[in-house]
N, C-alpha and C. Protein backbone atom coordinates (compact mmCIF):
# COMPACT_ATOMS: atom_id res chain seq x y z
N UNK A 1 83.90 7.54 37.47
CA UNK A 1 83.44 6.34 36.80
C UNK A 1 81.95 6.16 37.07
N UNK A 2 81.39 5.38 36.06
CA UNK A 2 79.93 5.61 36.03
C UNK A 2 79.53 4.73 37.22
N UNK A 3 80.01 3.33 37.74
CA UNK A 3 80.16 2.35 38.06
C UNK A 3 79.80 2.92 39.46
N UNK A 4 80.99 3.79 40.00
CA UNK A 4 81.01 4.51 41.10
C UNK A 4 79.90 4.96 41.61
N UNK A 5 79.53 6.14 40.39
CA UNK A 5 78.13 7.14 40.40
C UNK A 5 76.84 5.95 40.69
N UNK A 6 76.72 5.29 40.17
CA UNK A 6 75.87 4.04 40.57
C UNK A 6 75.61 3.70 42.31
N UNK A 7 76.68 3.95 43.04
CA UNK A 7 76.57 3.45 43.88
C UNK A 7 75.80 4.68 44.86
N UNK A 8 75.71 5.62 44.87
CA UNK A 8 75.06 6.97 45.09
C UNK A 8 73.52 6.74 44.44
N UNK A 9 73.05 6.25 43.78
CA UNK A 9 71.71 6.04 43.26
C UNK A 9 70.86 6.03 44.19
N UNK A 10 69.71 6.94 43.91
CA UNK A 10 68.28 6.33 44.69
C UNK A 10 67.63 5.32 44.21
N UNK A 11 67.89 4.70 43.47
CA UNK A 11 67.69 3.24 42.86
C UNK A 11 68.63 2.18 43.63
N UNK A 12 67.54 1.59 44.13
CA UNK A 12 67.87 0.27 45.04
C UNK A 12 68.96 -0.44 43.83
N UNK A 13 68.44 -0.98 42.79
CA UNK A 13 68.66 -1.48 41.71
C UNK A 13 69.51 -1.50 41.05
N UNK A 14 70.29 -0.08 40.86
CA UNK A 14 71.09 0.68 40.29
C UNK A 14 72.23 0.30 41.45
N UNK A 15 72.23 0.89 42.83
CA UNK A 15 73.00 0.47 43.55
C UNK A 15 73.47 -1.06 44.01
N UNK A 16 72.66 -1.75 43.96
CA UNK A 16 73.07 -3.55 43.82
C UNK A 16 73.51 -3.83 42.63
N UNK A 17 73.81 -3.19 41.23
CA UNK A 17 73.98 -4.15 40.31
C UNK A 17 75.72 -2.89 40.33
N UNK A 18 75.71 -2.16 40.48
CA UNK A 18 76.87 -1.37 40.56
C UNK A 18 78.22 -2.43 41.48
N UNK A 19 77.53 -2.29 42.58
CA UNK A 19 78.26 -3.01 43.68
C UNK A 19 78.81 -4.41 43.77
N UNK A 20 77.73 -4.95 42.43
CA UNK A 20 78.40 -6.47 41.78
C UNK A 20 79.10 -6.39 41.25
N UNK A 21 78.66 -5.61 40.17
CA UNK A 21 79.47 -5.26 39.07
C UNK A 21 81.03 -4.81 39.41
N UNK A 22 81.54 -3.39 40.36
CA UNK A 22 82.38 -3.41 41.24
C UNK A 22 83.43 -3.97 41.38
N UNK A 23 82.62 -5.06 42.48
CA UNK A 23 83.09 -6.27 42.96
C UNK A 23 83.70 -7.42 42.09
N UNK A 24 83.41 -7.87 40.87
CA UNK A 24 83.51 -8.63 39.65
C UNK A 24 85.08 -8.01 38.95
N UNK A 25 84.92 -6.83 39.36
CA UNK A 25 86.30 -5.68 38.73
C UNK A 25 87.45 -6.25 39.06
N UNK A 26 86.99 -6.24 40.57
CA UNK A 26 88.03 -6.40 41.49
C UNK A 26 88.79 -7.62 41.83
N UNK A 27 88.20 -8.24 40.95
CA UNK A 27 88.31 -9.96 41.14
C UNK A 27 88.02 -10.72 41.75
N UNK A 28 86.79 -10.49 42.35
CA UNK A 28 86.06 -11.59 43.52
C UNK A 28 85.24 -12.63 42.55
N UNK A 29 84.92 -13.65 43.15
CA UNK A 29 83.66 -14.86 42.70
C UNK A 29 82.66 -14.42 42.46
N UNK A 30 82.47 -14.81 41.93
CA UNK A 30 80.36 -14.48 41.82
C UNK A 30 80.26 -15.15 43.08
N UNK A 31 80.09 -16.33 43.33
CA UNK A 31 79.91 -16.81 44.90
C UNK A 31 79.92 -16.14 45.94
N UNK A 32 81.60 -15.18 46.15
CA UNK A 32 81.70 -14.52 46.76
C UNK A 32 81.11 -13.36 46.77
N UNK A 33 80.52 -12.74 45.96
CA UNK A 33 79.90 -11.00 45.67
C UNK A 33 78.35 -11.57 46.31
N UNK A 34 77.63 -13.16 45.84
CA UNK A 34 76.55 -13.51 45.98
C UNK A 34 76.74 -13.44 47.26
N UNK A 35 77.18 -14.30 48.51
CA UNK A 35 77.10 -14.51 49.60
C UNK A 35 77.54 -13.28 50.47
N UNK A 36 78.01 -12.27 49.85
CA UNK A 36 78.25 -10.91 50.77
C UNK A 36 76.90 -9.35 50.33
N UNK A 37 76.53 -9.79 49.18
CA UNK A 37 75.47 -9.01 48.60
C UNK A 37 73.99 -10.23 49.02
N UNK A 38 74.43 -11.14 49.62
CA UNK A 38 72.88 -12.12 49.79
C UNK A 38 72.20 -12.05 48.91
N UNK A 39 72.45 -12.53 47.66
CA UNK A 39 71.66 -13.18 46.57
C UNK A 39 72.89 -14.25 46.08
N UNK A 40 71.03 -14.54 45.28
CA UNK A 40 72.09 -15.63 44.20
C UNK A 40 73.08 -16.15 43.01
N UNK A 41 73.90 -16.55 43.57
CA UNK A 41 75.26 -16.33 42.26
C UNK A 41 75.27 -16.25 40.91
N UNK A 42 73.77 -16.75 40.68
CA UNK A 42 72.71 -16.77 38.97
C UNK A 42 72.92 -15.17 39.06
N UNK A 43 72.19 -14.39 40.00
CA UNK A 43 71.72 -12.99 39.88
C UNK A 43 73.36 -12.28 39.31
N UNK A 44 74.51 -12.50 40.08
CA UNK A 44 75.20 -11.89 39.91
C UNK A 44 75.96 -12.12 38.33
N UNK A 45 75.66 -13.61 38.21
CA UNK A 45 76.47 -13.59 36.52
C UNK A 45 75.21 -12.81 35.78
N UNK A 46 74.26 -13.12 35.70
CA UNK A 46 73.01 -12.15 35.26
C UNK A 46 73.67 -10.41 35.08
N UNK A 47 73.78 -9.89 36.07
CA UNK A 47 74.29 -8.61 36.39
C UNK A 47 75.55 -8.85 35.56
N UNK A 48 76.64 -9.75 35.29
CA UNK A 48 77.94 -9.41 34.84
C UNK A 48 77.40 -9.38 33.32
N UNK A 49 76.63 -10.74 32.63
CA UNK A 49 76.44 -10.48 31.33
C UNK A 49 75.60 -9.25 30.93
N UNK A 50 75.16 -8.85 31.52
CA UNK A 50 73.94 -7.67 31.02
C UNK A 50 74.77 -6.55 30.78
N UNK A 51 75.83 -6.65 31.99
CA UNK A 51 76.64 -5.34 31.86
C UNK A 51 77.63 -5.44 30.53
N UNK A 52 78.16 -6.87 30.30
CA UNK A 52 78.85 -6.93 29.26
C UNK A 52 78.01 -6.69 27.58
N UNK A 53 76.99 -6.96 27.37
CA UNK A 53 75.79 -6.87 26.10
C UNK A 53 75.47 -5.46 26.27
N UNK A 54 74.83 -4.69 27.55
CA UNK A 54 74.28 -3.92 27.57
C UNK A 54 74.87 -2.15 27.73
N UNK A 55 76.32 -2.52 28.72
CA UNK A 55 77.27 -1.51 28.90
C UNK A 55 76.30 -0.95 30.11
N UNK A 56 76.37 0.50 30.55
CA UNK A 56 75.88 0.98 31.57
C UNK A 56 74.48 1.33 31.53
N UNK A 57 73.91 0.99 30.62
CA UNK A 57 72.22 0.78 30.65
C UNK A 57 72.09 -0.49 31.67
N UNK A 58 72.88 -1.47 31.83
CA UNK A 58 72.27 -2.69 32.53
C UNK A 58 72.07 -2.06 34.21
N UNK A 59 72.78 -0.66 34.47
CA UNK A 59 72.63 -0.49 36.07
C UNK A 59 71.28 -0.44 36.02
N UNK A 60 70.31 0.42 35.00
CA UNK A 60 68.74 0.55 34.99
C UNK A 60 67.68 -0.76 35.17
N UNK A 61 66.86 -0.95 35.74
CA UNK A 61 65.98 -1.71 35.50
C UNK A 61 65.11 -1.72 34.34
N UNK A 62 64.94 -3.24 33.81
CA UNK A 62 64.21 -3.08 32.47
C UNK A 62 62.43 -3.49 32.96
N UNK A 63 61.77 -3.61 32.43
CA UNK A 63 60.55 -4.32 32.63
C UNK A 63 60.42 -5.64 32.49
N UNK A 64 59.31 -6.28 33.43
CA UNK A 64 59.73 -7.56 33.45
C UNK A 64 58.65 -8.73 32.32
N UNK A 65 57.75 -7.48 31.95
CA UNK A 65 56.47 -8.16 31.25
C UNK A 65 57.21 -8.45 29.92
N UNK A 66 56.33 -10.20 29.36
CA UNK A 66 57.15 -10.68 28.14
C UNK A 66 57.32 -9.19 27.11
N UNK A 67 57.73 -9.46 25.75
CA UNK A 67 58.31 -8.79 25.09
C UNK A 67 56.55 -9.15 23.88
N UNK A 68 55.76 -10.00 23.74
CA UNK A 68 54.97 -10.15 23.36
C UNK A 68 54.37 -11.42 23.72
N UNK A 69 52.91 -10.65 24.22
CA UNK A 69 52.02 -11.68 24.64
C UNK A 69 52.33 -13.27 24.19
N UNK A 70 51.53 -14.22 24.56
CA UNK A 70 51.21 -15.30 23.60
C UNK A 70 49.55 -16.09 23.74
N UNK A 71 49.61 -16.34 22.82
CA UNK A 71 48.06 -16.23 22.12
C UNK A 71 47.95 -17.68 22.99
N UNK A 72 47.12 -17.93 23.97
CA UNK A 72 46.81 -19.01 24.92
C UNK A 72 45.59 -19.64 24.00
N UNK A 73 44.80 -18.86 23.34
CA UNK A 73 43.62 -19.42 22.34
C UNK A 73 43.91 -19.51 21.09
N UNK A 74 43.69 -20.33 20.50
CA UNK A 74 44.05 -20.40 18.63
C UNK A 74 42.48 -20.01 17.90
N UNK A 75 42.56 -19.74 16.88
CA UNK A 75 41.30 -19.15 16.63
C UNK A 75 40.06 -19.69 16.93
N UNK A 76 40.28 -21.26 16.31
CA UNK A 76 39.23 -22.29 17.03
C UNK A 76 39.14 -22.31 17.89
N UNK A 77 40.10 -22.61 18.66
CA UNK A 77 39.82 -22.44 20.50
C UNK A 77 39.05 -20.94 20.85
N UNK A 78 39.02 -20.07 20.51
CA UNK A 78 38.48 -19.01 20.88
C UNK A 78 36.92 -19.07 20.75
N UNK A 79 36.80 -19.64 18.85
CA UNK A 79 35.23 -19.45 18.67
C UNK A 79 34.44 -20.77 19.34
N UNK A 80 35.46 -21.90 19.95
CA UNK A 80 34.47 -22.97 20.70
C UNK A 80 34.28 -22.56 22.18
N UNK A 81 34.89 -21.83 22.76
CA UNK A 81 34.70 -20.61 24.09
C UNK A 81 33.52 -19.88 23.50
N UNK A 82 33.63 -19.31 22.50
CA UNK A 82 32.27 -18.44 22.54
C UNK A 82 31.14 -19.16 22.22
N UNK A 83 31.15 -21.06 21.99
CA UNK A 83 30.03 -21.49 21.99
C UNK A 83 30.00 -22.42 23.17
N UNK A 84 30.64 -22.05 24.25
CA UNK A 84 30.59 -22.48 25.22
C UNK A 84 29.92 -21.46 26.04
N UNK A 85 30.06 -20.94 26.51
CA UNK A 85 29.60 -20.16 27.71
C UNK A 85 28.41 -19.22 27.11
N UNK A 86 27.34 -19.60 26.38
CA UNK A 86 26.09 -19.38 26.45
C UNK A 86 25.29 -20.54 26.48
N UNK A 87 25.85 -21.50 26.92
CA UNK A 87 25.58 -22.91 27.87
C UNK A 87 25.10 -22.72 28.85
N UNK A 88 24.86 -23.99 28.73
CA UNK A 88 24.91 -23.88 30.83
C UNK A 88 25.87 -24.94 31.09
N UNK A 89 25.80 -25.03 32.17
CA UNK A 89 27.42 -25.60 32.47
C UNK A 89 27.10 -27.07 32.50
N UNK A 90 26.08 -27.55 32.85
CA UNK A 90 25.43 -29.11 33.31
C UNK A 90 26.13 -30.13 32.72
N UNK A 91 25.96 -29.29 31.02
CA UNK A 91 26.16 -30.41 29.86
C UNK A 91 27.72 -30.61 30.13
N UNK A 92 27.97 -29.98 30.32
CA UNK A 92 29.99 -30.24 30.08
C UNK A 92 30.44 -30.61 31.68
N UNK A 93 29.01 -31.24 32.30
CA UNK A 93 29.87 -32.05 33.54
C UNK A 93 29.80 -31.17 34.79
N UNK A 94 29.45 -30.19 34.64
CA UNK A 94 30.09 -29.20 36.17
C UNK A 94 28.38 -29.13 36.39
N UNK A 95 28.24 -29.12 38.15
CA UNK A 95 27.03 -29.26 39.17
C UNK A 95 26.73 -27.76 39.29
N UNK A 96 27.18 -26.76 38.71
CA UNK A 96 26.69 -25.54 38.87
C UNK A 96 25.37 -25.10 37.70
N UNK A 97 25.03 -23.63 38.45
CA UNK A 97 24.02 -23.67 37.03
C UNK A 97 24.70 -22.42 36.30
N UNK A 98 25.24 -21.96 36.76
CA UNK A 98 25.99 -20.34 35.94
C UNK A 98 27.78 -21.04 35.78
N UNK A 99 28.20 -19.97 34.69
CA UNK A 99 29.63 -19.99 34.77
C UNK A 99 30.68 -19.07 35.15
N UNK A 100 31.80 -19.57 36.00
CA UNK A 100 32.78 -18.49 36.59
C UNK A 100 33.86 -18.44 35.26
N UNK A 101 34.53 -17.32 35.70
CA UNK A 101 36.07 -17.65 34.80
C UNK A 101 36.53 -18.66 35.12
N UNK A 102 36.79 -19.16 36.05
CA UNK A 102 37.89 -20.08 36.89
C UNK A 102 36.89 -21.61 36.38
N UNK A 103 36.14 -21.39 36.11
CA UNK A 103 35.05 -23.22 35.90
C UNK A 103 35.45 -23.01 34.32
N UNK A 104 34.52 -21.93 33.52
CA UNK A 104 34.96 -21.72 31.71
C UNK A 104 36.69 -22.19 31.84
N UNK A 105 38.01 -21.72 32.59
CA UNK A 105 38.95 -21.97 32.73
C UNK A 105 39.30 -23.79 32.46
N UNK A 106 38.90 -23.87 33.79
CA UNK A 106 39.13 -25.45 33.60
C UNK A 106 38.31 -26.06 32.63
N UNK A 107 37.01 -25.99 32.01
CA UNK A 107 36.32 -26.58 31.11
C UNK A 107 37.36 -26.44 29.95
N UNK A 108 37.82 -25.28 29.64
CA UNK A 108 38.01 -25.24 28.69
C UNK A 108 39.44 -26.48 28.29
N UNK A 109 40.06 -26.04 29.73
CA UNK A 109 41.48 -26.93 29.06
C UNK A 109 41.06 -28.31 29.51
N UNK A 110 40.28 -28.91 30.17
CA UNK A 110 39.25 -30.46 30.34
C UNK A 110 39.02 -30.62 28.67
N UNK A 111 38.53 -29.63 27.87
CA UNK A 111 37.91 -30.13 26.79
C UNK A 111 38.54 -29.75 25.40
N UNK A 112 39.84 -29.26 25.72
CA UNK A 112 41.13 -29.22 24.84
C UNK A 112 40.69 -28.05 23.88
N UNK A 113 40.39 -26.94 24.44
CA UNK A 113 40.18 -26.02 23.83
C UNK A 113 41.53 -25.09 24.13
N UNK A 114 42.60 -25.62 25.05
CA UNK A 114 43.82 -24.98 25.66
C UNK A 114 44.59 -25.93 25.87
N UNK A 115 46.18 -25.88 25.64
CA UNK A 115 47.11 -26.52 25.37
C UNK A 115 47.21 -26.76 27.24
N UNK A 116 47.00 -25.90 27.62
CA UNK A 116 47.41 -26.02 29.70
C UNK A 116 46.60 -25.09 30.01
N UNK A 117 46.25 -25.39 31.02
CA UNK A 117 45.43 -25.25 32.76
C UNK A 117 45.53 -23.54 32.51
N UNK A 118 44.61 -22.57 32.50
CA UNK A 118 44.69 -21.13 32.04
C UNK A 118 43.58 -20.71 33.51
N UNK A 119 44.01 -19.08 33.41
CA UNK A 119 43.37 -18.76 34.59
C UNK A 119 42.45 -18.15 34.22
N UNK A 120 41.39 -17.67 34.93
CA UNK A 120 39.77 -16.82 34.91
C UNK A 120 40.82 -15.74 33.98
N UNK A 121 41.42 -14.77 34.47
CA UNK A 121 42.11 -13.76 33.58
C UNK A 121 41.92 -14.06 32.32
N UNK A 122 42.88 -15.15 31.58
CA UNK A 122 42.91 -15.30 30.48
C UNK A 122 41.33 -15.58 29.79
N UNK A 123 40.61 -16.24 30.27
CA UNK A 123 39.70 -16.47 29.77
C UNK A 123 38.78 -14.78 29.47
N UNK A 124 38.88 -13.94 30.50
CA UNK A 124 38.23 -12.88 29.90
C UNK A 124 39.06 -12.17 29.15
N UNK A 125 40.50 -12.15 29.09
CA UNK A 125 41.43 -11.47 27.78
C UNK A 125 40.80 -12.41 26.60
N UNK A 126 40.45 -13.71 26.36
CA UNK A 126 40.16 -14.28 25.44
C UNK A 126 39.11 -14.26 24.48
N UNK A 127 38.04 -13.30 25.27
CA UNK A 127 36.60 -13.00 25.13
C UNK A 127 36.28 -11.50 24.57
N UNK A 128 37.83 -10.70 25.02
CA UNK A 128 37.53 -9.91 24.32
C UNK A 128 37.74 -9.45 23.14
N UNK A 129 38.76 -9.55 22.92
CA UNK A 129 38.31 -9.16 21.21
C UNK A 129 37.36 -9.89 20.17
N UNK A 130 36.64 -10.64 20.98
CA UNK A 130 35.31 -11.31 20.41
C UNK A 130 34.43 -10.10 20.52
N UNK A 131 34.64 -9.19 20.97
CA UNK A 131 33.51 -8.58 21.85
C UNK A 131 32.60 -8.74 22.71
N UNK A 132 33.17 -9.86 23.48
CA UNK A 132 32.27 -10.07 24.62
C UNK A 132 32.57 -9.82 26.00
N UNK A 133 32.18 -9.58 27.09
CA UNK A 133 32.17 -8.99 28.19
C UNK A 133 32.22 -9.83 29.48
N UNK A 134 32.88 -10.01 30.59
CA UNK A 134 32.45 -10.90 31.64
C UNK A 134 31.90 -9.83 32.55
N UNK A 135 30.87 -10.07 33.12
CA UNK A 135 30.08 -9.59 34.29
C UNK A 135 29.94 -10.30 35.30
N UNK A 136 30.16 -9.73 36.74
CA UNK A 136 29.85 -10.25 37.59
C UNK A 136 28.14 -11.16 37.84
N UNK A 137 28.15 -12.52 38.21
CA UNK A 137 26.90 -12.21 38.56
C UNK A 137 25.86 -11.54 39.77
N UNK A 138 25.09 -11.12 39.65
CA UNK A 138 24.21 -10.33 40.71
C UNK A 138 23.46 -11.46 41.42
N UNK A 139 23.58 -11.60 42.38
CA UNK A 139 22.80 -12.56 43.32
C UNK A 139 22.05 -12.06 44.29
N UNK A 140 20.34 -11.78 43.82
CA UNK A 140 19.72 -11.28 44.67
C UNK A 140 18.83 -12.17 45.83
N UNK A 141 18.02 -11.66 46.69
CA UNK A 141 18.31 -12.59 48.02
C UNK A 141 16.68 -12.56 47.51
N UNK A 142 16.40 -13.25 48.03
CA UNK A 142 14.21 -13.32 47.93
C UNK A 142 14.06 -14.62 48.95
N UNK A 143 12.62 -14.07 49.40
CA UNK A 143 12.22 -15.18 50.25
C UNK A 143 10.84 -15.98 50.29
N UNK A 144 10.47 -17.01 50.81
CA UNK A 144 9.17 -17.59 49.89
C UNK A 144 8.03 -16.84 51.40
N UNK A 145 7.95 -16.46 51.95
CA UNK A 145 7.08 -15.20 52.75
C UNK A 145 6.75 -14.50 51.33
N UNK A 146 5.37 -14.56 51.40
CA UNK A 146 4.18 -13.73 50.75
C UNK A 146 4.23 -12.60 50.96
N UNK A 147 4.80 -11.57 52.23
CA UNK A 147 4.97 -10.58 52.11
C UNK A 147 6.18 -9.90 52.01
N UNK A 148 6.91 -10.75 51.48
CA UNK A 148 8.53 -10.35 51.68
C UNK A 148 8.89 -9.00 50.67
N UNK A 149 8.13 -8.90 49.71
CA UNK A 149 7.80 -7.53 48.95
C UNK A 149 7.88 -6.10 49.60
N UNK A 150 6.48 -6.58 50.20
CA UNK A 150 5.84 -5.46 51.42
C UNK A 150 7.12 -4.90 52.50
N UNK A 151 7.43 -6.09 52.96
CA UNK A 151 8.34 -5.78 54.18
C UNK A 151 9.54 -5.46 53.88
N UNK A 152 10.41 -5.64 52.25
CA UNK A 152 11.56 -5.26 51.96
C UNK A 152 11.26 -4.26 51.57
N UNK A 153 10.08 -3.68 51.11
CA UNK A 153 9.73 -2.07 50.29
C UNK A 153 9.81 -0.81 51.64
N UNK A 154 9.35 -1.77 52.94
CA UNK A 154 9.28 -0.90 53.77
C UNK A 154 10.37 -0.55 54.68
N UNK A 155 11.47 -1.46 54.82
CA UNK A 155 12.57 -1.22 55.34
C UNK A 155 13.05 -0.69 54.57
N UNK A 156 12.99 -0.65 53.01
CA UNK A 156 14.80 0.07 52.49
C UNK A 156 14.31 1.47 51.98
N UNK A 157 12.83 1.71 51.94
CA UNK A 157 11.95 2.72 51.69
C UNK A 157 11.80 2.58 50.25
């Protein structure tokens, strides 16, 4: 039985959903399979329906990423991002003088350009198929010494 062969798996995965599954055969609780397999009794009806829809594909693990994105920007929301962040940040309230993902982030959903609270990530997935790019910024060090030229040319050669 395939069920069996499951339990021989080098798949962690394969072998826990076998062993529910199994167990479910045999006439135990989900409760009971949960509290002797230490998970939760969700996981194990999970494991029973998958096996019932899916047959012995459900011993495999599937992927867990959605099945298709969802568009966090609507078109408008996208092109008022791209007339945002060749700003400066002052005007829209924030004490900085450059912009992070994580500040464009919150500005954006502060100023209802986003239905909810979005992370730096999204904001540069959002930018790109605009064709635009996030770069780190470069923060170079300088000092108000008159010879600070001289003396950094000569230490780093």
């Amino acid at each position: 039985m395939l069920l069996e062969a499951g339990l021989r798996s080098s798949e962690a995965f394969t072998v826990r959903r076998s062993q529910m599954l199994l167990a479910s055969a045999e006439g135990q609780h989900t409760t009971a399979i949960a509290s002797t397999r230490r998970c939760h009794d969700q996981t194990v009806r999970n494991a029973i329906h998958a096996f019932h829809h899916r047959g012995v594909t459900a011993l495999q693990p599937r992927s867990s990423r959605p099945h298709t994105p969802r568009a966090i920007f609507d078109p408008q929301g996208r092109e008022r991002l791209q007339t945002l962040l060749p700003q400066r940040p002052r005007p829209w309230g924030q004490p900085t003088r450059g912009w992070t993902l994580a500040l464009a982030a919150e500005v954006s959903f502060a100023h209802g350009m986003t239905s909810r609270q979005v992370s730096g990530e999204a904001i540069r997935l959002a930018l790109k198929p605009l064709g635009g790019r996030w770069k780190r910024a470069t923060h170079w060090i300088t000092s108000s010494d008159p010879a600070y030229i001289r003396k950094n040319n000569s230490a780093t050669g």
